[in-house]
N, C-alpha and C. Protein backbone atom coordinates (compact mmCIF):
# COMPACT_ATOMS: atom_id res chain seq x y z
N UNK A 1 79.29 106.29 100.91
CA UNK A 1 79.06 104.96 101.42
C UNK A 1 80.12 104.67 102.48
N UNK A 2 79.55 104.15 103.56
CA UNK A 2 80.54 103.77 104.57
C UNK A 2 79.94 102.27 105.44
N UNK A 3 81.28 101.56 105.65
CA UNK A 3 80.83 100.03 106.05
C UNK A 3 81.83 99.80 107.61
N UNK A 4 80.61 99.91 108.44
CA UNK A 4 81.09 99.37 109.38
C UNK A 4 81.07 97.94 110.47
N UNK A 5 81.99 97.53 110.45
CA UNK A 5 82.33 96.14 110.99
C UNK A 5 82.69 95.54 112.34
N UNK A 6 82.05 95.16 113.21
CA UNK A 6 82.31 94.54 114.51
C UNK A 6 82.61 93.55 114.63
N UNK A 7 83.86 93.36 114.39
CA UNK A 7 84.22 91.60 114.33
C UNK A 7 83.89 90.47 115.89
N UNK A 8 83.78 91.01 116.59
CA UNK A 8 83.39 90.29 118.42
C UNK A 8 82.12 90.19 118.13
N UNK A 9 80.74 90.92 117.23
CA UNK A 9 79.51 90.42 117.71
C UNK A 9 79.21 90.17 116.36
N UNK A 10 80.07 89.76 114.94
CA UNK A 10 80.55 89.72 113.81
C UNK A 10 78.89 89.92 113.55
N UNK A 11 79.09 91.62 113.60
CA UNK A 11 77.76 92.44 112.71
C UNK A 11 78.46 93.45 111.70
N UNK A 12 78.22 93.77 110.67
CA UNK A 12 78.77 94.88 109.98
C UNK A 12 77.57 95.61 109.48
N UNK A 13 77.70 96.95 109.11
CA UNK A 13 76.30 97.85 108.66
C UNK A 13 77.19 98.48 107.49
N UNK A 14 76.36 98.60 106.30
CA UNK A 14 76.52 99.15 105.00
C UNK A 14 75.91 100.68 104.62
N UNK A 15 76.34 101.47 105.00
CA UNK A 15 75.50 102.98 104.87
C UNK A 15 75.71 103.37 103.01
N UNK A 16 74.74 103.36 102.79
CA UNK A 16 74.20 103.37 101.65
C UNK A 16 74.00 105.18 100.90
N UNK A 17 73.59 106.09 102.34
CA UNK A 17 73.50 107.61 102.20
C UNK A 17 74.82 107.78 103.44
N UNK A 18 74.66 109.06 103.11
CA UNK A 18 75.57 109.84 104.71
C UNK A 18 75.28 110.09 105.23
N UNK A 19 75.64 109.90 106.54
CA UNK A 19 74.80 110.52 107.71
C UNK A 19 73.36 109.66 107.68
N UNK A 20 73.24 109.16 108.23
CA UNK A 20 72.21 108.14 108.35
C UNK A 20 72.06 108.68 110.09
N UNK A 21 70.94 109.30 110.00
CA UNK A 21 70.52 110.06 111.56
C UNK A 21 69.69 109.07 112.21
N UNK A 22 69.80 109.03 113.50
CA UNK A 22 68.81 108.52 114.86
C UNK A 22 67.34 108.59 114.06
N UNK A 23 67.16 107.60 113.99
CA UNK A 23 65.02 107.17 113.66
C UNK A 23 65.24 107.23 112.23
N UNK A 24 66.00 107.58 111.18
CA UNK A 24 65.62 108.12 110.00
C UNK A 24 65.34 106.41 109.44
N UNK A 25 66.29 105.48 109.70
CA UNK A 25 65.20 104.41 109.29
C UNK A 25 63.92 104.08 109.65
N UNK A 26 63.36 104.64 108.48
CA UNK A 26 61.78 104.40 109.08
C UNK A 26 61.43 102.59 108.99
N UNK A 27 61.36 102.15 108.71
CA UNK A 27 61.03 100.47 108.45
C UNK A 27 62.53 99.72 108.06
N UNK A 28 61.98 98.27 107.94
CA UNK A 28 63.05 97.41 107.91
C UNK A 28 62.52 96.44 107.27
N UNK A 29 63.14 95.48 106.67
CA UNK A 29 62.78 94.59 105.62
C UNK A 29 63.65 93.47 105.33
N UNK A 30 63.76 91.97 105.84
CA UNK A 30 64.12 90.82 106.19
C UNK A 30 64.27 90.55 104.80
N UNK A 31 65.76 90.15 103.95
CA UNK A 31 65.61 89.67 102.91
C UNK A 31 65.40 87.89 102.59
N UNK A 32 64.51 87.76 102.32
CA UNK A 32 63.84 86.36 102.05
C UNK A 32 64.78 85.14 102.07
N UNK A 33 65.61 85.08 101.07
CA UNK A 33 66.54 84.09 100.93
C UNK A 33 67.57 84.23 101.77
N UNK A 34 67.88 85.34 102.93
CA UNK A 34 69.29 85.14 103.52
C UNK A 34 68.11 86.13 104.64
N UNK A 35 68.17 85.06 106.06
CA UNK A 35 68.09 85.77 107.63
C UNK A 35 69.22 86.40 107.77
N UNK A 36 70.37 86.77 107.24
CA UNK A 36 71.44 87.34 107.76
C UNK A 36 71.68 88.56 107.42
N UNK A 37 70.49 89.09 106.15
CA UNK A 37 70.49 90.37 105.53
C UNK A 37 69.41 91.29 106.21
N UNK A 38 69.75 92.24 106.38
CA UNK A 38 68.19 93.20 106.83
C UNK A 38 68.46 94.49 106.35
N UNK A 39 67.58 94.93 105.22
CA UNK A 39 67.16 96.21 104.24
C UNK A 39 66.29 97.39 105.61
N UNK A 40 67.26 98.52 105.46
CA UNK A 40 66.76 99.46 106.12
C UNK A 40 66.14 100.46 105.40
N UNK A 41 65.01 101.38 105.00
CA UNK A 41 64.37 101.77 104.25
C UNK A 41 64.04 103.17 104.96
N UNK A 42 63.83 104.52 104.42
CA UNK A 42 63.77 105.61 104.67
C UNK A 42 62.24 105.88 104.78
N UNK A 43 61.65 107.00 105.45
CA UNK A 43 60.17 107.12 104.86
C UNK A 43 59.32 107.08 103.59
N UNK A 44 60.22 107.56 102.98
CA UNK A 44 60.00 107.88 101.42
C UNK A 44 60.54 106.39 100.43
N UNK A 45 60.79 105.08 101.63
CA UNK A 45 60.96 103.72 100.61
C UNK A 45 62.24 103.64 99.86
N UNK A 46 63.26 104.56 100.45
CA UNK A 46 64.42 104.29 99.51
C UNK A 46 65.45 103.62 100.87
N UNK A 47 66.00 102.61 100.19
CA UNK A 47 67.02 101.77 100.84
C UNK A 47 68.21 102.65 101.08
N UNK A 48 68.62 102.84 102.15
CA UNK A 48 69.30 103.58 102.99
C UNK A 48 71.04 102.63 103.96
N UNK A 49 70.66 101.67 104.03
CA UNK A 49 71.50 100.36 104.59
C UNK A 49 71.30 99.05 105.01
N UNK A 50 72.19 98.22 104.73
CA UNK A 50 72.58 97.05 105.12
C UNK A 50 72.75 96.57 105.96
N UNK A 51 71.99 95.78 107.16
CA UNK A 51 72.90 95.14 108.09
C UNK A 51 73.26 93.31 108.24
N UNK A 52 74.27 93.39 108.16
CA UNK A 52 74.35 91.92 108.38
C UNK A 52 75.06 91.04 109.50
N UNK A 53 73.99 90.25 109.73
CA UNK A 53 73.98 89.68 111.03
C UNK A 53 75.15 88.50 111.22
N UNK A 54 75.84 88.11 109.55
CA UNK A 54 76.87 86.86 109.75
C UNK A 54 77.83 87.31 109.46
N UNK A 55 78.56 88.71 109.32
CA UNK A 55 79.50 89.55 108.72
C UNK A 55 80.74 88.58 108.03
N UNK A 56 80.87 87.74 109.63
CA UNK A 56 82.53 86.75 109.11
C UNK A 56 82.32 86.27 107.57
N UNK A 57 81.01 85.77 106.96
CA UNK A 57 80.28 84.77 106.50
C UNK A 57 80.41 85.64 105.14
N UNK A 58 79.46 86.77 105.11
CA UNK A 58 79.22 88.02 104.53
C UNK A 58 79.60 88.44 103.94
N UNK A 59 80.47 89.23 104.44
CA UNK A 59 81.39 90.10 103.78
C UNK A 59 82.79 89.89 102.93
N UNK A 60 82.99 90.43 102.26
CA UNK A 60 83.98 90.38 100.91
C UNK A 60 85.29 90.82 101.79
N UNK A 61 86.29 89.88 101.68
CA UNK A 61 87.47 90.07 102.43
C UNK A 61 87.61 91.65 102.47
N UNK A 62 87.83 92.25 100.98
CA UNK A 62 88.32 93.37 100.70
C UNK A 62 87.52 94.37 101.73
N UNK A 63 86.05 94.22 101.77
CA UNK A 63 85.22 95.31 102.32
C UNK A 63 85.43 95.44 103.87
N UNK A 64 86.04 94.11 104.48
CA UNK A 64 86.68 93.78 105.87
C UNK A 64 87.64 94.84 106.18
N UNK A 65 88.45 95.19 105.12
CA UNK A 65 89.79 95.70 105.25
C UNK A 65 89.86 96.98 105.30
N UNK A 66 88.34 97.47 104.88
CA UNK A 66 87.84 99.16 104.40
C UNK A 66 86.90 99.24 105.42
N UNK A 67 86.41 98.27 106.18
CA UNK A 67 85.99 98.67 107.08
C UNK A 67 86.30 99.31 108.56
N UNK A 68 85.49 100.04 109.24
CA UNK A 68 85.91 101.04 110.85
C UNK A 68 84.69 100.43 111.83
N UNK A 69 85.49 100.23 112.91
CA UNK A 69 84.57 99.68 114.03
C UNK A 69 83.60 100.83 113.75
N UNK A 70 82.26 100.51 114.86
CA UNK A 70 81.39 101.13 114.67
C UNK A 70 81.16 101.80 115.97
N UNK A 71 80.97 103.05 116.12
CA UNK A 71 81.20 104.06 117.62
C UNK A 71 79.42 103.90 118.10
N UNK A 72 79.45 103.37 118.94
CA UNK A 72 78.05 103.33 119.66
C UNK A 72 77.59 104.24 120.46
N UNK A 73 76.45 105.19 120.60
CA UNK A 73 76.31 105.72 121.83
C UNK A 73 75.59 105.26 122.88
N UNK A 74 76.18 106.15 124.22
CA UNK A 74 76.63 105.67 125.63
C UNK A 74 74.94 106.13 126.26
């Protein structure tokens, strides 16, 4: 599991497997009671990661502190 955190566009992503490859989220899934959650789901329907859109809001001080910016590609 690895959690990464962008505090400037305060998004953080929750990797749930390793290595979470280009396309492998196949679908996505808006959790009902919170717009700020979004369930990423594999082909095979297994939840794969977290993203959350209010991180400041969100996230558990502690998980702030364990978190690594997130390397984007160019």
């Amino acid at each position: 599991m690895k959690i990464t955190h962008d505090p400037k566009h305060n998004l953080a992503y929750l990797n749930l497997k390793d290595g979470i490859g280009t396309g492998e989220a196949a679908f996505q899934q808006d959790v009902v009671d919170n717009e700020n959650l979004i369930l990423d789901f594999d082909i095979d329907g297994h939840l794969i990661g977290i993203e959350m859109l209010d991180a400041e809001t969100l996230l558990h001080p502690e998980l702030k502190d364990k978190a690594v910016m997130p390397k984007f590609d160019d």
